[in-house]
C-alpha atoms as a PDB file:
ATOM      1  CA  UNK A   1       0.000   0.000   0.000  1.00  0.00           C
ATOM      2  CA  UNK A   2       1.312   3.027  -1.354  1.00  0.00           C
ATOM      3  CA  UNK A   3       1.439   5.829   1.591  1.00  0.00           C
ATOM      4  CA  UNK A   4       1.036   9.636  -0.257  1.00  0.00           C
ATOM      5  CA  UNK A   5       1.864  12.815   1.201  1.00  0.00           C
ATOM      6  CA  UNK A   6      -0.584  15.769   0.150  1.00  0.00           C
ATOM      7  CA  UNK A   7       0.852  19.359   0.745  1.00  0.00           C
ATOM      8  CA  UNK A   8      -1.626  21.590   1.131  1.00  0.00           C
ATOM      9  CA  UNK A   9      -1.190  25.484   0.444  1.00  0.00           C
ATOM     10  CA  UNK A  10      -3.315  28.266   2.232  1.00  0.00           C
ATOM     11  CA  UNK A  11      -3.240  31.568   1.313  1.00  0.00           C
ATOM     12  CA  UNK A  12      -3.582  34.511   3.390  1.00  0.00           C
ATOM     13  CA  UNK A  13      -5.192  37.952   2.829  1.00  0.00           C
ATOM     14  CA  UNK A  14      -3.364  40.599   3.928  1.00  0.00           C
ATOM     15  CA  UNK A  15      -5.725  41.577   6.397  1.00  0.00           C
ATOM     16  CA  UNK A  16      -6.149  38.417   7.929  1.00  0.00           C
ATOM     17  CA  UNK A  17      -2.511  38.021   8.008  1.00  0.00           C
ATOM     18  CA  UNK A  18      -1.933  41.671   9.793  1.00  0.00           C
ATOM     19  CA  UNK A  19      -4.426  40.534  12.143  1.00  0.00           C
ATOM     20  CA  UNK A  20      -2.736  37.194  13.023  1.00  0.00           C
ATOM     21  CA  UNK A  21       0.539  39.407  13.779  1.00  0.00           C
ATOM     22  CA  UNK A  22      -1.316  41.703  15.523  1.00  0.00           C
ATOM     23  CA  UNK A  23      -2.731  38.542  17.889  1.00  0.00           C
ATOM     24  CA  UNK A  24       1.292  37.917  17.717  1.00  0.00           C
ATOM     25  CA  UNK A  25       1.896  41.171  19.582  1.00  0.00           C
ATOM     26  CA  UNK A  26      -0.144  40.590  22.081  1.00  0.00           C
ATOM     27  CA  UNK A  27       0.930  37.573  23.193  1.00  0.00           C
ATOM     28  CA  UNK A  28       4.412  38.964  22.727  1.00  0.00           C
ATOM     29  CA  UNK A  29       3.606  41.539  24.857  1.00  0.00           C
ATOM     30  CA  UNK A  30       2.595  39.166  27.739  1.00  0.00           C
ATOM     31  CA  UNK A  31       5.687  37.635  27.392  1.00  0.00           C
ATOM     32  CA  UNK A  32       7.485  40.981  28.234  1.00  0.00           C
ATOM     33  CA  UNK A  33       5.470  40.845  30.961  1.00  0.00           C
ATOM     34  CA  UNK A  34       6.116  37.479  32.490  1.00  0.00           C
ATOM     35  CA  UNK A  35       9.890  38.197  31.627  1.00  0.00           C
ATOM     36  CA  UNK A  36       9.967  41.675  32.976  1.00  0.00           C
ATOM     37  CA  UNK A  37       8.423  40.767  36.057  1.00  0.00           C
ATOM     38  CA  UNK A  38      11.075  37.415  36.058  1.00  0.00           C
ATOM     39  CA  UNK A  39      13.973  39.587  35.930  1.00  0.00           C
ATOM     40  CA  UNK A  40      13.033  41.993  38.886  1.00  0.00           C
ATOM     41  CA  UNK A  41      12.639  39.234  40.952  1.00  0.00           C
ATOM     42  CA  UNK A  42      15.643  37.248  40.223  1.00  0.00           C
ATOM     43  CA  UNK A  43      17.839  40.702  40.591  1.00  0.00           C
ATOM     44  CA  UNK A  44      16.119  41.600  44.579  1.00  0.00           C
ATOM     45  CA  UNK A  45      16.223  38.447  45.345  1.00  0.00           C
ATOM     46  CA  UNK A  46      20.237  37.867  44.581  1.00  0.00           C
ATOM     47  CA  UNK A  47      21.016  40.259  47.532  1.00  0.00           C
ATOM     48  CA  UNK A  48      18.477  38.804  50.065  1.00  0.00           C
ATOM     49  CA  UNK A  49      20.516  35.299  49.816  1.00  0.00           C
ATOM     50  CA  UNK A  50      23.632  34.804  51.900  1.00  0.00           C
ATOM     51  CA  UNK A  51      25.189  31.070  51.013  1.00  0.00           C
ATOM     52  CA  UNK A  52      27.624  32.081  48.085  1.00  0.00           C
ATOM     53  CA  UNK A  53      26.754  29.553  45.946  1.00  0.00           C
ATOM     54  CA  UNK A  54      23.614  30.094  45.616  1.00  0.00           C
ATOM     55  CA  UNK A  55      24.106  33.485  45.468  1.00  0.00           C
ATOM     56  CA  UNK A  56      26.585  33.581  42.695  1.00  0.00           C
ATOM     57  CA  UNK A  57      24.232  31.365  40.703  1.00  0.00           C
ATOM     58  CA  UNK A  58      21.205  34.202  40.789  1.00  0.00           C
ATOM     59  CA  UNK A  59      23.796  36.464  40.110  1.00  0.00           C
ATOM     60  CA  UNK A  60      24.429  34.848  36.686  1.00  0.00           C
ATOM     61  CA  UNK A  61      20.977  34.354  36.169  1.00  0.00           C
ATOM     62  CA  UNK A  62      20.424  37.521  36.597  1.00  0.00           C
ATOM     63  CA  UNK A  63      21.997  38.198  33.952  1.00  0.00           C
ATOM     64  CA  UNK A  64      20.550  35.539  31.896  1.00  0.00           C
ATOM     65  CA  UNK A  65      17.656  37.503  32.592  1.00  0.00           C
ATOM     66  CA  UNK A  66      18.376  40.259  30.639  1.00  0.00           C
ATOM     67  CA  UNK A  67      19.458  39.127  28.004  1.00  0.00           C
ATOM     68  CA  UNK A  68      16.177  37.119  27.763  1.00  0.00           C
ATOM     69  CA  UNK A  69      14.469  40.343  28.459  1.00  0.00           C
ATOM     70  CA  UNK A  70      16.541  41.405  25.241  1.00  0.00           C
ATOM     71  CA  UNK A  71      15.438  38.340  23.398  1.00  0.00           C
ATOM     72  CA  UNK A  72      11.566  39.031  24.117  1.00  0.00           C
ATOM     73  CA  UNK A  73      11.812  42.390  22.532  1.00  0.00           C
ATOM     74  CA  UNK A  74      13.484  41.170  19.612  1.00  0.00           C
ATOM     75  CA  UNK A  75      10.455  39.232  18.746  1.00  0.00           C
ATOM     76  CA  UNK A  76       8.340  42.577  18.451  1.00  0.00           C
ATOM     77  CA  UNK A  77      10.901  43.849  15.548  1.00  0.00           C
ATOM     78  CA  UNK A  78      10.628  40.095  13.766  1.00  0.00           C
ATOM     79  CA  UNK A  79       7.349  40.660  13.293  1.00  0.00           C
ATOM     80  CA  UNK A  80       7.481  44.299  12.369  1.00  0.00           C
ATOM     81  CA  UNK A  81       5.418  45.671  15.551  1.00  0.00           C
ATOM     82  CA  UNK A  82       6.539  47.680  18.487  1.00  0.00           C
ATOM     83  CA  UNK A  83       6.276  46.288  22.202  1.00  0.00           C
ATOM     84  CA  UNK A  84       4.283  48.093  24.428  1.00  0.00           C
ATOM     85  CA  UNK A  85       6.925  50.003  27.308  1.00  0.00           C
ATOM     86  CA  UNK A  86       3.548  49.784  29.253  1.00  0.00           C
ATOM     87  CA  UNK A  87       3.683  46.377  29.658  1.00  0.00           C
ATOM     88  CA  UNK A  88       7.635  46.392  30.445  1.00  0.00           C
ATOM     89  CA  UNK A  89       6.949  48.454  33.662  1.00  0.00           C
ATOM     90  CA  UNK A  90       3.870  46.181  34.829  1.00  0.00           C
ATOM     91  CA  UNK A  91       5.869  43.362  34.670  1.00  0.00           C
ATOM     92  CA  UNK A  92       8.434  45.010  37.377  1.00  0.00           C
ATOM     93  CA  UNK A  93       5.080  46.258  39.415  1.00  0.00           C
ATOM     94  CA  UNK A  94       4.150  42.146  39.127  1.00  0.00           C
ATOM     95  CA  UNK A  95       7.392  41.190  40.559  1.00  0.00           C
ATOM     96  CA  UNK A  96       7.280  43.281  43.281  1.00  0.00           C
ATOM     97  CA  UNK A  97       3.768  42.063  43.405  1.00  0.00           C
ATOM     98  CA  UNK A  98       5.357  38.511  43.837  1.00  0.00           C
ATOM     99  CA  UNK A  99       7.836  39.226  46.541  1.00  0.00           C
ATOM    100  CA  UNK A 100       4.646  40.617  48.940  1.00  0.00           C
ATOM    101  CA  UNK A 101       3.039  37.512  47.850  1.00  0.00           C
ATOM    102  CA  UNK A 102       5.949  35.425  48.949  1.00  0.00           C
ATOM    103  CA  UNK A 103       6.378  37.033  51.984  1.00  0.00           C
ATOM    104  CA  UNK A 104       2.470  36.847  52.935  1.00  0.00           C
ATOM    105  CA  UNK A 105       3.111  33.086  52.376  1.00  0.00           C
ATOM    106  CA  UNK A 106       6.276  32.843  54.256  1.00  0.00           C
ATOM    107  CA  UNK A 107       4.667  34.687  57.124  1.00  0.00           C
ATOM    108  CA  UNK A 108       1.264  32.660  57.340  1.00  0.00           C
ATOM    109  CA  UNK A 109       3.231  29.160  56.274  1.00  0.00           C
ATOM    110  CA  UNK A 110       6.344  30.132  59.698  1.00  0.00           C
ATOM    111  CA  UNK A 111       8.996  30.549  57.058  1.00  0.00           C
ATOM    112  CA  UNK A 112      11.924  33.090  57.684  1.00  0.00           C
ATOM    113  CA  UNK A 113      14.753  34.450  55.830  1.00  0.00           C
ATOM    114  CA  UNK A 114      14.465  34.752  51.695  1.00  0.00           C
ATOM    115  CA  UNK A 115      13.635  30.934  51.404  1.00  0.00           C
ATOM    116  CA  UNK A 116       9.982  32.778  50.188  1.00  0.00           C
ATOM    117  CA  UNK A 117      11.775  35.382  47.362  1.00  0.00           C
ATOM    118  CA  UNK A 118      13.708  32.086  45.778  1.00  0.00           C
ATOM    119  CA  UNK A 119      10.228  30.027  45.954  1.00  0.00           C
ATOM    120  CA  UNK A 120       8.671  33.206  43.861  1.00  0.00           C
ATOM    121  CA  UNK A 121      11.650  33.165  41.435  1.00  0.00           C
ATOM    122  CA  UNK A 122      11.284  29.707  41.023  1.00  0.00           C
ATOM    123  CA  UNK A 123       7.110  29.923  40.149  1.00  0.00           C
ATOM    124  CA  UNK A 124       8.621  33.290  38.173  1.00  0.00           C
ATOM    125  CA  UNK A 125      10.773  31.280  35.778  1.00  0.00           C
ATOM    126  CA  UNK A 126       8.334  28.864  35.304  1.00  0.00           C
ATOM    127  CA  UNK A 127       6.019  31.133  33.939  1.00  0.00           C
ATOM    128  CA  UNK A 128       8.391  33.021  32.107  1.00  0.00           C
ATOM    129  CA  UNK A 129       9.340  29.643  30.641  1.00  0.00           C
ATOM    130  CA  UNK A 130       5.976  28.448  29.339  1.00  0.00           C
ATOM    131  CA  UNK A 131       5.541  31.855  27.679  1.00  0.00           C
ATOM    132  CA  UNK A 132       8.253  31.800  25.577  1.00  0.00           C
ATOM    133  CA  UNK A 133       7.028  28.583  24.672  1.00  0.00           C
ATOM    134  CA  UNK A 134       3.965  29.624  23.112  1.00  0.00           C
ATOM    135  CA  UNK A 135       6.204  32.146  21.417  1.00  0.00           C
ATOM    136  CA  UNK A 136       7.603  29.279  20.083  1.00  0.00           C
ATOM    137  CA  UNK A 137       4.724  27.427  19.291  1.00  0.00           C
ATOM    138  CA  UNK A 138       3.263  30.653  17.445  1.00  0.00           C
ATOM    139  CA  UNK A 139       6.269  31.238  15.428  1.00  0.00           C
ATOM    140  CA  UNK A 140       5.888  27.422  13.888  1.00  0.00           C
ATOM    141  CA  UNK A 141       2.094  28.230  13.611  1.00  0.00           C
ATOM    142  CA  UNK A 142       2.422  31.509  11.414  1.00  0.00           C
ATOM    143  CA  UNK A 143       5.665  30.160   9.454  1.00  0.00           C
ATOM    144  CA  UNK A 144       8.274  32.071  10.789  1.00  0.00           C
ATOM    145  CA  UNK A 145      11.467  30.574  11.726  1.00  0.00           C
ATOM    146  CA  UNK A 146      13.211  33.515  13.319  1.00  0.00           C
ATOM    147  CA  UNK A 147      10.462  33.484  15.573  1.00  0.00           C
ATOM    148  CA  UNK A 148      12.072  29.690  16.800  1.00  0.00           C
ATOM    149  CA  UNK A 149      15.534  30.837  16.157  1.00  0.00           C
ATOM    150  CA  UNK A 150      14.789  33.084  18.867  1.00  0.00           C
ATOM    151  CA  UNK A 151      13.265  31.390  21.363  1.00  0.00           C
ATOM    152  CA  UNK A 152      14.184  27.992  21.487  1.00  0.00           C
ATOM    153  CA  UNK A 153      17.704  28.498  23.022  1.00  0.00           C
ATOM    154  CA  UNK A 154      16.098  31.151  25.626  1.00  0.00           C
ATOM    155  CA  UNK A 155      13.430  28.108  26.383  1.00  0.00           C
ATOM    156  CA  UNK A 156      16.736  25.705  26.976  1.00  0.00           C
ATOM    157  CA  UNK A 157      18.399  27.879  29.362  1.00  0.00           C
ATOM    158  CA  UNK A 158      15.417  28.695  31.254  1.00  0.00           C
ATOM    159  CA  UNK A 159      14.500  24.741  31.672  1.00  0.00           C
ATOM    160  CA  UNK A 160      18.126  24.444  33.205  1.00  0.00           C
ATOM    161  CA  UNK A 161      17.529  27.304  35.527  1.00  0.00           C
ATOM    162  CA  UNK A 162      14.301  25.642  36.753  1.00  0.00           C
ATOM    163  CA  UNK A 163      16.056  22.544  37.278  1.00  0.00           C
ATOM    164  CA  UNK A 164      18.332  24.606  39.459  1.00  0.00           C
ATOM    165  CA  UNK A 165      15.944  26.748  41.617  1.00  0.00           C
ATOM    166  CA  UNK A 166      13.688  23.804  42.087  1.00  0.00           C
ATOM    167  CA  UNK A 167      17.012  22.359  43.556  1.00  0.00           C
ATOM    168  CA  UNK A 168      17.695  25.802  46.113  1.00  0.00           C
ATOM    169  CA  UNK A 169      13.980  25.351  46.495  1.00  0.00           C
ATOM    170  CA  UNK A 170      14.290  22.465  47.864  1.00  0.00           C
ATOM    171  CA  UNK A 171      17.695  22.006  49.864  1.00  0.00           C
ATOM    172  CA  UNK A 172      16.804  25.689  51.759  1.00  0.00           C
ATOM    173  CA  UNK A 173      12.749  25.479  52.874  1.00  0.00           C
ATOM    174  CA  UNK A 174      13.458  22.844  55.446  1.00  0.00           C
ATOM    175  CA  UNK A 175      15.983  25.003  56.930  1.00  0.00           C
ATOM    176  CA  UNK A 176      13.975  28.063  56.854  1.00  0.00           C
ATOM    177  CA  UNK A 177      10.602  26.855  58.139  1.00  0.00           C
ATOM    178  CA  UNK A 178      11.847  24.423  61.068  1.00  0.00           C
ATOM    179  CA  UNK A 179      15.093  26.471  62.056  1.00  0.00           C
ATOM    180  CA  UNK A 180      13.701  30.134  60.922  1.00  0.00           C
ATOM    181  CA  UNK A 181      17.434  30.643  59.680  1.00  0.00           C
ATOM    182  CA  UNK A 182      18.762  32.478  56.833  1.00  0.00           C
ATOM    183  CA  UNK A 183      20.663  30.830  53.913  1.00  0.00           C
END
């Protein structure tokens, strides 16, 4: 039995082709959002932590950070639009947001010290994760490569990271919720 492939060819208006970039944006500018708001969190949390390895590794992430704050914006020029600053400074407001959170649940769950700020960063990253994955998943869905050029490698690095924090996560609540010390 002979197994056939049939390509099939859609063609787009322009209009419903501006909109589907337009839908693009928007997304996008979630995504500078999630990764604004990612970024401010990692950076006041690296100076809340005192074990130096830990430490040094928010530190670099940090950094990470901005550059995939960098990489989000990028995706605004790929598809021709502009992001929306708006959105930029919200997502610092929702990291701050985050670290009252953290601390509400620190303080009503007996935890002390920053274990709470590294928990946030942790639920941070994931989020900040998943939406550049729909980037991803959009830039496959309206055929644009650079779209997946972009992301994917941003996506890779941010899996490590989680893989990381979930770690910290992990080795430092015990310490802060029975002991109420510091790491």
């Amino acid at each position: 039995m002979e197994s056939s492939t049939k390509i099939t060819l859609v063609e787009l208006d322009q209009e419903t082709r501006e909109n589907q970039l337009d839908r693009a944006k928007a997304w996008f500018d979630n995504l500078l959002l999630t990764q604004s708001s990612c970024r401010k969190l990692v950076e006041d949390t690296v100076e809340k932590i005192e074990e130096p390895h830990i430490k040094q590794y928010l530190a670099e992430m940090a950094l990470q950070e901005q550059e995939h704050e960098e990489k989000a914006r990028e995706l605004f020029k790929i598809i021709g639009r502009e992001p929306s600053d708006m959105r930029q400074l919200l997502g610092q407001i929702a990291g701050k947001a985050r670290q009252a959170l953290g601390d509400f649940i620190a303080v009503s769950g007996s935890a002390k010290g920053p274990w709470q700020d590294l928990h946030q960063v942790y639920l941070s990253n994931f989020n900040s994760m998943g939406a550049f994955a729909v980037a991803e998943q959009l830039g496959l869905a309206l055929g644009i490569p650079a779209i997946v050029d972009t992301v994917f490698p941003v996506i890779a690095e941010k899996s490590t990271s989680q893989l990381l924090l979930q770690e910290c996560v992990l080795e430092m609540c015990s310490k802060s919720i029975l002991y109420h010390e510091p790491f």
